[in-house]
Protein backbone atom coordinates (compact mmCIF):
# COMPACT_ATOMS: atom_id res chain seq x y z
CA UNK A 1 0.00 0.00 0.00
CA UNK A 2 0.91 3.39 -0.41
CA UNK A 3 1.20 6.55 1.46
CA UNK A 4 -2.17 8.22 0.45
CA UNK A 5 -4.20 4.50 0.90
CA UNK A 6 -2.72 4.11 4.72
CA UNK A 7 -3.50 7.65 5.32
CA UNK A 8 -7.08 7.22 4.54
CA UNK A 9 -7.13 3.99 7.16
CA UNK A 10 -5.51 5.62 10.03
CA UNK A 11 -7.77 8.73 9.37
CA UNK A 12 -11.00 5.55 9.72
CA UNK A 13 -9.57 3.60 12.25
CA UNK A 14 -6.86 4.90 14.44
CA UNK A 15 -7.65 7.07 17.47
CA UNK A 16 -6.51 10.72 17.25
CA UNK A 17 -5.18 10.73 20.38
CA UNK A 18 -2.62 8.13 19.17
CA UNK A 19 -2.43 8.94 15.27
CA UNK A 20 0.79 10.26 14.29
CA UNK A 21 0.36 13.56 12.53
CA UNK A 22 3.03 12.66 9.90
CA UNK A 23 1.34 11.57 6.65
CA UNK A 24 4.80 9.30 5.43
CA UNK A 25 4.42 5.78 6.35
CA UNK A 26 7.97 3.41 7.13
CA UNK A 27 8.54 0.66 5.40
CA UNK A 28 11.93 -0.74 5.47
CA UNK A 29 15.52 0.81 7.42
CA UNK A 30 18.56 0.60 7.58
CA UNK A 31 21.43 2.27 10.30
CA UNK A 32 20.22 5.88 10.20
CA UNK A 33 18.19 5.93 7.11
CA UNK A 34 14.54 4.79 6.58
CA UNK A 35 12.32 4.74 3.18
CA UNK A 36 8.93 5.46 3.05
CA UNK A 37 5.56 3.11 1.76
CA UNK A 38 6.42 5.75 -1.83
CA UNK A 39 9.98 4.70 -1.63
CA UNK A 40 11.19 8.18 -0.50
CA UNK A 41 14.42 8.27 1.61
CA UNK A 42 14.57 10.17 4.90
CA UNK A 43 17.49 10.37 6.95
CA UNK A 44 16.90 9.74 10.86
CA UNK A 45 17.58 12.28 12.90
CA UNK A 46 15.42 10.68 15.97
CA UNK A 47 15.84 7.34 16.18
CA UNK A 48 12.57 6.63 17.04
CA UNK A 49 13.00 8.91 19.97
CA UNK A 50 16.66 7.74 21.10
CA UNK A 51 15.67 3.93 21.00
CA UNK A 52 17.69 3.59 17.93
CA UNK A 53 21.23 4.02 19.42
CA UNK A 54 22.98 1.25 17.38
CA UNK A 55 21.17 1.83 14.06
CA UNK A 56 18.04 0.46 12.54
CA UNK A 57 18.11 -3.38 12.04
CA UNK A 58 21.17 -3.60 13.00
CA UNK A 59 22.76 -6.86 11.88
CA UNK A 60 23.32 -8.72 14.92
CA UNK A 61 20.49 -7.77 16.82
CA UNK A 62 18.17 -9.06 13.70
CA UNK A 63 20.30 -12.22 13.56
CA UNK A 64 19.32 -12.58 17.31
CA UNK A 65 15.97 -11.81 17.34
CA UNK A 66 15.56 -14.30 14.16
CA UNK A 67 16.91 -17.24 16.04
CA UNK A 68 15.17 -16.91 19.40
CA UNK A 69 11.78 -17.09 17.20
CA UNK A 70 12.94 -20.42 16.26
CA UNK A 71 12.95 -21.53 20.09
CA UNK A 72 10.67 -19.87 22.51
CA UNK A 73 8.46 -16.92 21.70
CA UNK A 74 6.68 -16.81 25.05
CA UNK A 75 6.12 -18.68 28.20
CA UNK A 76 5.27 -15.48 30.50
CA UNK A 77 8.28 -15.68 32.91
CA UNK A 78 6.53 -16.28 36.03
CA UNK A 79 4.78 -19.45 34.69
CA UNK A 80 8.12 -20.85 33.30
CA UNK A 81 11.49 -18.78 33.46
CA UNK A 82 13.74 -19.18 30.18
CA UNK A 83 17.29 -18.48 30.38
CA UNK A 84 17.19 -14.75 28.80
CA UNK A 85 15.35 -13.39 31.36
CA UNK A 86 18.36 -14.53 33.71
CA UNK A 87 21.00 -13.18 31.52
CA UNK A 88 19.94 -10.32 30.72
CA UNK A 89 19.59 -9.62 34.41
CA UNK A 90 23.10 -10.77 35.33
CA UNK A 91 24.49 -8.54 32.54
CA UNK A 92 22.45 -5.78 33.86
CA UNK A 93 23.94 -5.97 37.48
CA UNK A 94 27.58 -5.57 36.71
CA UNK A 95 27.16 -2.79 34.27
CA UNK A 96 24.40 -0.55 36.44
CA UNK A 97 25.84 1.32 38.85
CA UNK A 98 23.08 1.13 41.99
CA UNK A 99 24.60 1.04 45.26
CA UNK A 100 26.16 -2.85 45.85
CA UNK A 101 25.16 -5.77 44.81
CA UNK A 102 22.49 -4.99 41.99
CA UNK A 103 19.15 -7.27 41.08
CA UNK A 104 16.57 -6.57 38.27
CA UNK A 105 13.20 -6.80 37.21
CA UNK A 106 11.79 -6.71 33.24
CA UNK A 107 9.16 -5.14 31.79
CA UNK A 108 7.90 -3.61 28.68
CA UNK A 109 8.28 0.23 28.34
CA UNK A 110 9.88 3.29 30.12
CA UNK A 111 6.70 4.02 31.72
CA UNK A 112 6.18 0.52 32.74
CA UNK A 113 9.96 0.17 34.31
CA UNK A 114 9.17 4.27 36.29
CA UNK A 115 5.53 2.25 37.79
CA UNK A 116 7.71 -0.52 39.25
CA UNK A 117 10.11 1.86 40.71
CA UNK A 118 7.68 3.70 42.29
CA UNK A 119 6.18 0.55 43.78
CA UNK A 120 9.23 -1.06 44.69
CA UNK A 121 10.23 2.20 46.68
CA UNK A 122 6.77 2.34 48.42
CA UNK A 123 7.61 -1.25 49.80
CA UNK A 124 10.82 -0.84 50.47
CA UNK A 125 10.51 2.38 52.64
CA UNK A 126 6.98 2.49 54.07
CA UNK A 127 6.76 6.11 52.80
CA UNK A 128 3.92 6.63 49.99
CA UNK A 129 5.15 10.48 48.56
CA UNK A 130 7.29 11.28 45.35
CA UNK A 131 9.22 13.83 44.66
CA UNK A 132 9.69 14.90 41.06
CA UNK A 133 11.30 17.61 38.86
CA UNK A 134 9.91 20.78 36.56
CA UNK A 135 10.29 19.25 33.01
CA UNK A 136 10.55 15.29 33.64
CA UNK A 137 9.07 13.10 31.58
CA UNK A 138 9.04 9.60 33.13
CA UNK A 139 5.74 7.88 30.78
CA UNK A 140 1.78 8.29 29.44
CA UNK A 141 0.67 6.01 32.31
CA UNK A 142 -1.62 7.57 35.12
CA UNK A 143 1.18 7.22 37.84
CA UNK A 144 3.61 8.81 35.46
CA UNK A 145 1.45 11.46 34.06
CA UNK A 146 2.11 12.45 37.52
CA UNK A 147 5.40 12.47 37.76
CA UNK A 148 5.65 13.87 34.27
CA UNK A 149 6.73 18.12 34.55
CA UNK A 150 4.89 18.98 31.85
CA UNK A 151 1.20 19.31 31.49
CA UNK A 152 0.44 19.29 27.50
CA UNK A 153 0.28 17.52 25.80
CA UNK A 154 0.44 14.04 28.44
CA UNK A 155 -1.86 14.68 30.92
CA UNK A 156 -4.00 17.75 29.86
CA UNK A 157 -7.75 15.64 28.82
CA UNK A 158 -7.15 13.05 31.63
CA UNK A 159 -8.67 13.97 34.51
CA UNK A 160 -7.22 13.86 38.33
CA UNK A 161 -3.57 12.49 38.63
CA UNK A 162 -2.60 10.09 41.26
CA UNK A 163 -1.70 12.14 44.38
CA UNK A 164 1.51 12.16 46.53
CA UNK A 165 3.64 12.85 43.78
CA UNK A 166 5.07 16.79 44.06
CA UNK A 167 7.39 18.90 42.41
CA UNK A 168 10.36 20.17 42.76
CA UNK A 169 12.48 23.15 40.37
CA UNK A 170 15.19 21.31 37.85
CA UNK A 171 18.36 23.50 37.71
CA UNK A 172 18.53 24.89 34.25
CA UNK A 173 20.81 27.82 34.14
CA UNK A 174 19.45 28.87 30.76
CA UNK A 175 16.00 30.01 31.54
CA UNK A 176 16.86 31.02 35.14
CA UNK A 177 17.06 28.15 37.93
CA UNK A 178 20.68 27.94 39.33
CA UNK A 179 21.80 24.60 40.93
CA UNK A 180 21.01 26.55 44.55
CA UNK A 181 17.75 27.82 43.77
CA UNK A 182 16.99 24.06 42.32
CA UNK A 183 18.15 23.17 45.82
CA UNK A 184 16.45 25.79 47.99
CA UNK A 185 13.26 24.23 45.94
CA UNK A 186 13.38 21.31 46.94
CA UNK A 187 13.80 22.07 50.32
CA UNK A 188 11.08 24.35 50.57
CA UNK A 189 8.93 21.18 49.13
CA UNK A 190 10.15 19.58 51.90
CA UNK A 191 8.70 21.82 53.91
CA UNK A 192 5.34 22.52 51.53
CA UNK A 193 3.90 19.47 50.32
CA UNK A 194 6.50 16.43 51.22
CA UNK A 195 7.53 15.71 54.63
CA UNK A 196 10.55 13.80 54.19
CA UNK A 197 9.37 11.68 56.70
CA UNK A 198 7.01 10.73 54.34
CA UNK A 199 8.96 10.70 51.15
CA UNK A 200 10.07 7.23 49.65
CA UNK A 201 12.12 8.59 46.64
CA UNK A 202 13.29 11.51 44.73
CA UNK A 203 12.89 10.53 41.01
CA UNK A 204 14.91 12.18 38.35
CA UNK A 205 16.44 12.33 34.84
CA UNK A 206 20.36 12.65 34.78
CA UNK A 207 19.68 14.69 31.60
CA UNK A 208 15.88 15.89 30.91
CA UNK A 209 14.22 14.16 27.77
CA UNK A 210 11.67 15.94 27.11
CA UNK A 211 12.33 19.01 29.06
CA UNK A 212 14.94 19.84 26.43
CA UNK A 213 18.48 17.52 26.61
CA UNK A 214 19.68 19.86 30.48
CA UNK A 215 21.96 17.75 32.36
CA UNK A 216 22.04 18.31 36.25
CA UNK A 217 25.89 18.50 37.17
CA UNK A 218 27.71 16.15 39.30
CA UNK A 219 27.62 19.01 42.04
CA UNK A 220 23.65 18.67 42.23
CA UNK A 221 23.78 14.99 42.05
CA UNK A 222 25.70 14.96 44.39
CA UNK A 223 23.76 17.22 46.51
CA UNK A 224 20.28 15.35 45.96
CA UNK A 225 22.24 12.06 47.16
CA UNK A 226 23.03 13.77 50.45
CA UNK A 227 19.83 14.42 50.68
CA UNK A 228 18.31 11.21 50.13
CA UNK A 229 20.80 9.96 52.77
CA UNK A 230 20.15 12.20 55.36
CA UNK A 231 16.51 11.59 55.06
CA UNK A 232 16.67 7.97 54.41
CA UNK A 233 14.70 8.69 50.70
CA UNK A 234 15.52 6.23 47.70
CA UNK A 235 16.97 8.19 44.98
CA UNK A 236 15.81 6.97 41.22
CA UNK A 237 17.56 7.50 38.21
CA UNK A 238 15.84 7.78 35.08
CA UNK A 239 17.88 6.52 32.43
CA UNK A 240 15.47 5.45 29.70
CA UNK A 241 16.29 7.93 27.07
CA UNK A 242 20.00 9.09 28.48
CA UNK A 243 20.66 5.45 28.64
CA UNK A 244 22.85 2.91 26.84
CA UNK A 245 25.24 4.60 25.08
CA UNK A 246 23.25 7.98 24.12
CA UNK A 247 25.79 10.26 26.83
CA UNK A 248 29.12 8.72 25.59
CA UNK A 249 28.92 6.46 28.86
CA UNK A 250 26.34 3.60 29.38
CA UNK A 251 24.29 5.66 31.57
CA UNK A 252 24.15 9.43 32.18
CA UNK A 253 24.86 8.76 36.21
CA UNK A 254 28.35 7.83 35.39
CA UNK A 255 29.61 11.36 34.34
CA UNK A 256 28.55 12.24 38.05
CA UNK A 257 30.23 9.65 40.06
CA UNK A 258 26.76 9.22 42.40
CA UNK A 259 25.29 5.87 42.73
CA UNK A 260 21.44 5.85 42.83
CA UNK A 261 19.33 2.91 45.05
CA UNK A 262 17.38 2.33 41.65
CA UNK A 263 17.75 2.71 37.64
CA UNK A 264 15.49 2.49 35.43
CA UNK A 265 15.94 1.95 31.79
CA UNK A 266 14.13 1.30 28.64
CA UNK A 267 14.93 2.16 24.30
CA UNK A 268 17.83 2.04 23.15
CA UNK A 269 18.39 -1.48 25.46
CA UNK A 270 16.46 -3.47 22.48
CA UNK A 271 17.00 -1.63 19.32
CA UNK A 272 13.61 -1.69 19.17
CA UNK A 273 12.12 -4.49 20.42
CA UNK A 274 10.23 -3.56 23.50
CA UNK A 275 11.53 -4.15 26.61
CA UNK A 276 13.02 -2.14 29.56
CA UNK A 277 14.54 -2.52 33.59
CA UNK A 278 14.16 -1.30 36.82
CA UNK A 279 17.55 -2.48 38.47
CA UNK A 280 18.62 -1.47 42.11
CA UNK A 281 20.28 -2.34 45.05
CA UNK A 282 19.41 -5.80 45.94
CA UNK A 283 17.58 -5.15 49.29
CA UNK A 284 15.44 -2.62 48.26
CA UNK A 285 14.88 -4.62 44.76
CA UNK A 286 13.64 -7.56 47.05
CA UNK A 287 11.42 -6.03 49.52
CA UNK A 288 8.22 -6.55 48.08
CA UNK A 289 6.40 -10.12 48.24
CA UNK A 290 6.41 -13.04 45.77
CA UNK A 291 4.78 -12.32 42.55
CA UNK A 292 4.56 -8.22 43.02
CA UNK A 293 5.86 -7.45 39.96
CA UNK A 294 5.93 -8.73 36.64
CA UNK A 295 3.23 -9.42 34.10
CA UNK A 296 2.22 -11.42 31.36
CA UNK A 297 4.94 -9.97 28.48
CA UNK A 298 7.52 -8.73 31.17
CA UNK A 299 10.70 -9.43 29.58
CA UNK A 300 9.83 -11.35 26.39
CA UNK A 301 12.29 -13.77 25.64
CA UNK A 302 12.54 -12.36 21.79
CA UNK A 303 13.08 -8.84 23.60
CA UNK A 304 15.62 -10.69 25.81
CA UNK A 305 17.56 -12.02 23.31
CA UNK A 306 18.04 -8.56 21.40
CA UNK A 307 19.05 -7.27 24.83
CA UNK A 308 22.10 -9.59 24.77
CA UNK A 309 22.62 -8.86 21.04
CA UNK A 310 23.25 -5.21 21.78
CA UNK A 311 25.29 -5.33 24.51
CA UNK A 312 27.97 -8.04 22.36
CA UNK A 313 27.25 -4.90 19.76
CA UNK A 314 28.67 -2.06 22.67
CA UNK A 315 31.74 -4.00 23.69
CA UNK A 316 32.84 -5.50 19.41
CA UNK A 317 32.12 -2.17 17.94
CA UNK A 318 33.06 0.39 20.34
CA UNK A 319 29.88 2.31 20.52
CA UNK A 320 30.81 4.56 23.59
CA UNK A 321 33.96 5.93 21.62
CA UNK A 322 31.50 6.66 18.65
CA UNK A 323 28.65 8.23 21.08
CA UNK A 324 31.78 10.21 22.16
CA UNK A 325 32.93 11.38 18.83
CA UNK A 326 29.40 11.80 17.42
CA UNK A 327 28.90 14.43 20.11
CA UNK A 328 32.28 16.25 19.41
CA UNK A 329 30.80 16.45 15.50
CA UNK A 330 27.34 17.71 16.43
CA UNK A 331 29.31 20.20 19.32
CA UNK A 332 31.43 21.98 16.15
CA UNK A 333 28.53 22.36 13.79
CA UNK A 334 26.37 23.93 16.18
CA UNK A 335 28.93 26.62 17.29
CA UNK A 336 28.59 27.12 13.27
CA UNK A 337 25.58 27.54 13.64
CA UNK A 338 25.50 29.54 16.40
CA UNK A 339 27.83 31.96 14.68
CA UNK A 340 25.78 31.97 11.64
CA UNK A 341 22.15 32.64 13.14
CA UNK A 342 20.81 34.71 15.52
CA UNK A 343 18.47 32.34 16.33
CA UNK A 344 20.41 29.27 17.53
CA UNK A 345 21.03 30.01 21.33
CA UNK A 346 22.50 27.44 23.88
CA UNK A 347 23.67 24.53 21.90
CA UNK A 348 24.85 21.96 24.23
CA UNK A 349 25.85 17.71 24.44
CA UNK A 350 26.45 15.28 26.64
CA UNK A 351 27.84 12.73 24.62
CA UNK A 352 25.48 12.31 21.70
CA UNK A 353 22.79 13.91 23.92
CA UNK A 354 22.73 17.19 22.08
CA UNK A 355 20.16 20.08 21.65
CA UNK A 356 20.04 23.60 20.91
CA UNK A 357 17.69 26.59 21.22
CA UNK A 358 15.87 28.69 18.81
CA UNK A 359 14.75 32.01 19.59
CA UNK A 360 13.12 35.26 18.72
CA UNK A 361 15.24 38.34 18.13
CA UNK A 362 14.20 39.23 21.68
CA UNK A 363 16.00 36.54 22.93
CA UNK A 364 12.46 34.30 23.77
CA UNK A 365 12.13 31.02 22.93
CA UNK A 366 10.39 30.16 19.33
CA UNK A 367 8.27 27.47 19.26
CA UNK A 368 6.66 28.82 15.93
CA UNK A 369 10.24 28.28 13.93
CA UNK A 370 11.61 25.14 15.71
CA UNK A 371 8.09 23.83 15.12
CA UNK A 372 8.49 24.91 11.02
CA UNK A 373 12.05 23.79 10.69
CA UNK A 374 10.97 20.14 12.02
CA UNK A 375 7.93 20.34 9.50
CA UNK A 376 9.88 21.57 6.47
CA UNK A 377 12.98 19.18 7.26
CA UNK A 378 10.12 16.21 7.52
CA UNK A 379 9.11 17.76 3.76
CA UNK A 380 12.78 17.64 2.64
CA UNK A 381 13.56 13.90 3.54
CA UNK A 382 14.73 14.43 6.79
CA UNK A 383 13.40 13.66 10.41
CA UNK A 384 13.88 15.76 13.19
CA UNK A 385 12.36 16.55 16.33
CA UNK A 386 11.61 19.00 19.09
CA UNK A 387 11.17 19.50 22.63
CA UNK A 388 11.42 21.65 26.34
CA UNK A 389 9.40 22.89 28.24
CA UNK A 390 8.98 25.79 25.89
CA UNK A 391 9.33 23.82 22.69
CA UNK A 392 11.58 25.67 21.36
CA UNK A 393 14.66 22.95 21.73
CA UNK A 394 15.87 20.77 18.49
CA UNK A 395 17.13 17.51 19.59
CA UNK A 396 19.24 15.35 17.80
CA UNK A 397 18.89 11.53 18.64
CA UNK A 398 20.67 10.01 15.37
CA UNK A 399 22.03 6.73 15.61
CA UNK A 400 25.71 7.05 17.13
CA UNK A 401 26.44 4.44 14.62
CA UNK A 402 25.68 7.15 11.75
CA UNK A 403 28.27 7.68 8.90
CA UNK A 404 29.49 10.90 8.34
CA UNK A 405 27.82 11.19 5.20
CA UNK A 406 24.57 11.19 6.12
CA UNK A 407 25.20 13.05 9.12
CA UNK A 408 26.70 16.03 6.97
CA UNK A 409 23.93 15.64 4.63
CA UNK A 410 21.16 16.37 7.24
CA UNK A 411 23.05 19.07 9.41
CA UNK A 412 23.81 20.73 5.95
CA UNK A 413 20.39 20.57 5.75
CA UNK A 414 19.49 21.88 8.52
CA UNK A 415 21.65 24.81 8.44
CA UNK A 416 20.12 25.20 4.78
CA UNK A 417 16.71 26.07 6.07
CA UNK A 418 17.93 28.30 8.74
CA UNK A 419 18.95 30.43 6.59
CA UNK A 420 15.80 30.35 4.65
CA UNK A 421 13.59 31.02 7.69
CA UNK A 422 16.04 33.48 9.31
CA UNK A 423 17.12 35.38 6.35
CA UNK A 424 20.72 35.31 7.09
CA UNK A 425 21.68 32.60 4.32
């Protein structure tokens, strides 16, 4: 089918609340490039929002995946365990860094692995409140809605939101929050809404998502781990998009030295299959009863097997060293770009983890152009995508495994239509 006949049956029968506004359909991919059901090529500049870390299909994982199907599709773990699930979780424990000796738990999505992190704090603390951060984004599920510091688009038709979840500032020196006023913050939602008393963990991302590609600084790590000590709070880590690979390190954490009481961690682990972790320190990991968590798809032994496919891919092909040098690249052309445009304000990376800012000629943030310039590269064969809490960020979530062809091709792109839209070409 083409790209006009699946239009017309996801206008019938898929739900507008899920239907993607893009009007190109996917059908086959390859590393960092993807054709459409008309056979037009786009380069991939998202990765299927930063699942995509080792390329699309790559070769191994698909060799994987391909033999497990021959074997076991599905049992449902907790009827009969199959030896993925087990490996996966070993391999998990010596590369998270959780405070000693590490244990896991599978499930299915980010959202999914943030649920079980909330539950397995709840049990192993006694305390029912949750401290979050302005600009997370932990999931679409009603608990995470919650957590989530953005209203629009997750939350805003659904209603009341789980309570004891509260909010704390996330330091962002761009629009205005220093690392002590992020501090003071939280301490005056200590005093607010939380009682610490009452508080079983601070949950946050290492480097916001969604809240436009910030990362906290070792200092305010650091700080919040103190804090979780003193008060006897878990702290949980949110790696599912800053995760495997994306920061030049195999989690975010590790540029900060801290070691949370619980990770959790989700995309890029599969190369697409679905599947993600909540792995912590093994006493809190084991304080609630038999049979608490799971369910019927948790940690698919297909998902499993691409797991174990992608981290043989990490250590044989160096994929840290390319996150690493992939950032470097993106780091010189925006300073280009920067220099070029007015509108390009606080480009930034962490690894591979890199954003910048668009702007007005006031200085405010411009939605309206980063919003255009993701729409007109989408026209122009080339997928891109924005975010923050003002969406005015462009983030770039290419696979690190990207050649520098195709990676010059799009950012020459890119700095193409800036020109265009900013009339400084």
């Amino acid at each position: 089918m083409n790209n006009n006949e699946l239009n017309e049956l996801k206008k019938r029968y898929v739900a507008n609340g899920a239907a993607s506004p893009d009007t190109h359909f996917a059908d086959h991919a390859e590393n960092a490039e993807l054709w459409d059901a008309d056979g037009k090529r786009f380069i991939d500049f998202a990765g299927g929002i930063g699942v995509l870390n080792i390329g699309h299909r790559h070769p191994k994982v698909v060799e994987a995946v391909k033999a497990q199907l021959d074997k076991v599709m599905h049992t449902c773990q907790t009827v009969m365990p199959y030896e993925g699930y087990v490996k996966v979780a070993e391999k998990l424990s010596h590369i998270t860094p959780v405070r000693g000796h590490a244990k896991v738990m599978l499930a299915n999505s980010g959202a999914e692995a943030l649920e079980n992190a909330v539950k397995v704090a709840r049990a192993a603390t006694g305390r029912s409140s949750v401290i979050c951060f302005t600009g997370g984004y932990h999931g679409r599920t009603f608990m995470t809605m919650a957590m989530n510091g953005k209203v629009a688009p997750y939350r805003t038709d659904f209603g009341p939101m789980p309570g004891q979840v509260y909010r704390a500032p996330y330091p962002v020196e761009s629009i205005g929050v220093s690392e002590e006023e992020a501090l003071r913050g939280l301490k005056m939602t200590f005093k607010t809404d939380a009682n610490p008393k009452d508080t079983a963990a601070i949950v946050i991302e290492p480097v916001l998502g969604e809240g436009g590609f910030h990362a906290a600084s070792p200092s305010f790590m650091k700080a919040l781990r103190e804090i979780c000590d003193e008060h006897g709070i878990l702290l949980i880590v949110d790696e599912v998009q800053s995760g495997f690979g994306r920061t030049g390190k195999m989690f975010a954490i590790e540029h900060t030295g801290v070691e949370p009481d619980i990770m959790t961690m989700a995309k890029s682990m599969g190369d697409g299959m679905p599947i993600s972790a909540v792995v912590g320190t093994d006493s809190v990991m084991d304080a609630s009863g038999g049979n608490s968590l799971g369910g019927t798809y948790t940690g698919s032994p297909v998902s499993c097997a691409a797991v174990l496919a992608v981290l043989d891919v990490f250590e044989e092909e160096n994929i840290l060293e390319k996150s690493r040098a992939l950032g470097d690249k993106l780091g010189e052309r925006f300073q280009t770009l920067e220099r070029s445009f007015d509108c390009v304000r606080n480009s930034r990376h962490l690894g591979a983890m890199a954003a910048f800012d668009l702007v007005r000629a006031d200085g405010e943030p411009d939605a309206e152009l980063a919003g255009k310039l993701c729409k007109t590269a989408r026209e122009r064969g080339l997928i891109l995508l924005s975010c923050g809490l003002y969406a005015n960020t462009i983030r770039f979530l290419m696979p690190v495994t990207i050649s520098d062809e195709v990676l010059g091709e799009g950012m020459d792109l890119i700095e193409s239509m800036l020109g265009e839209m900013s009339g400084q070409s």
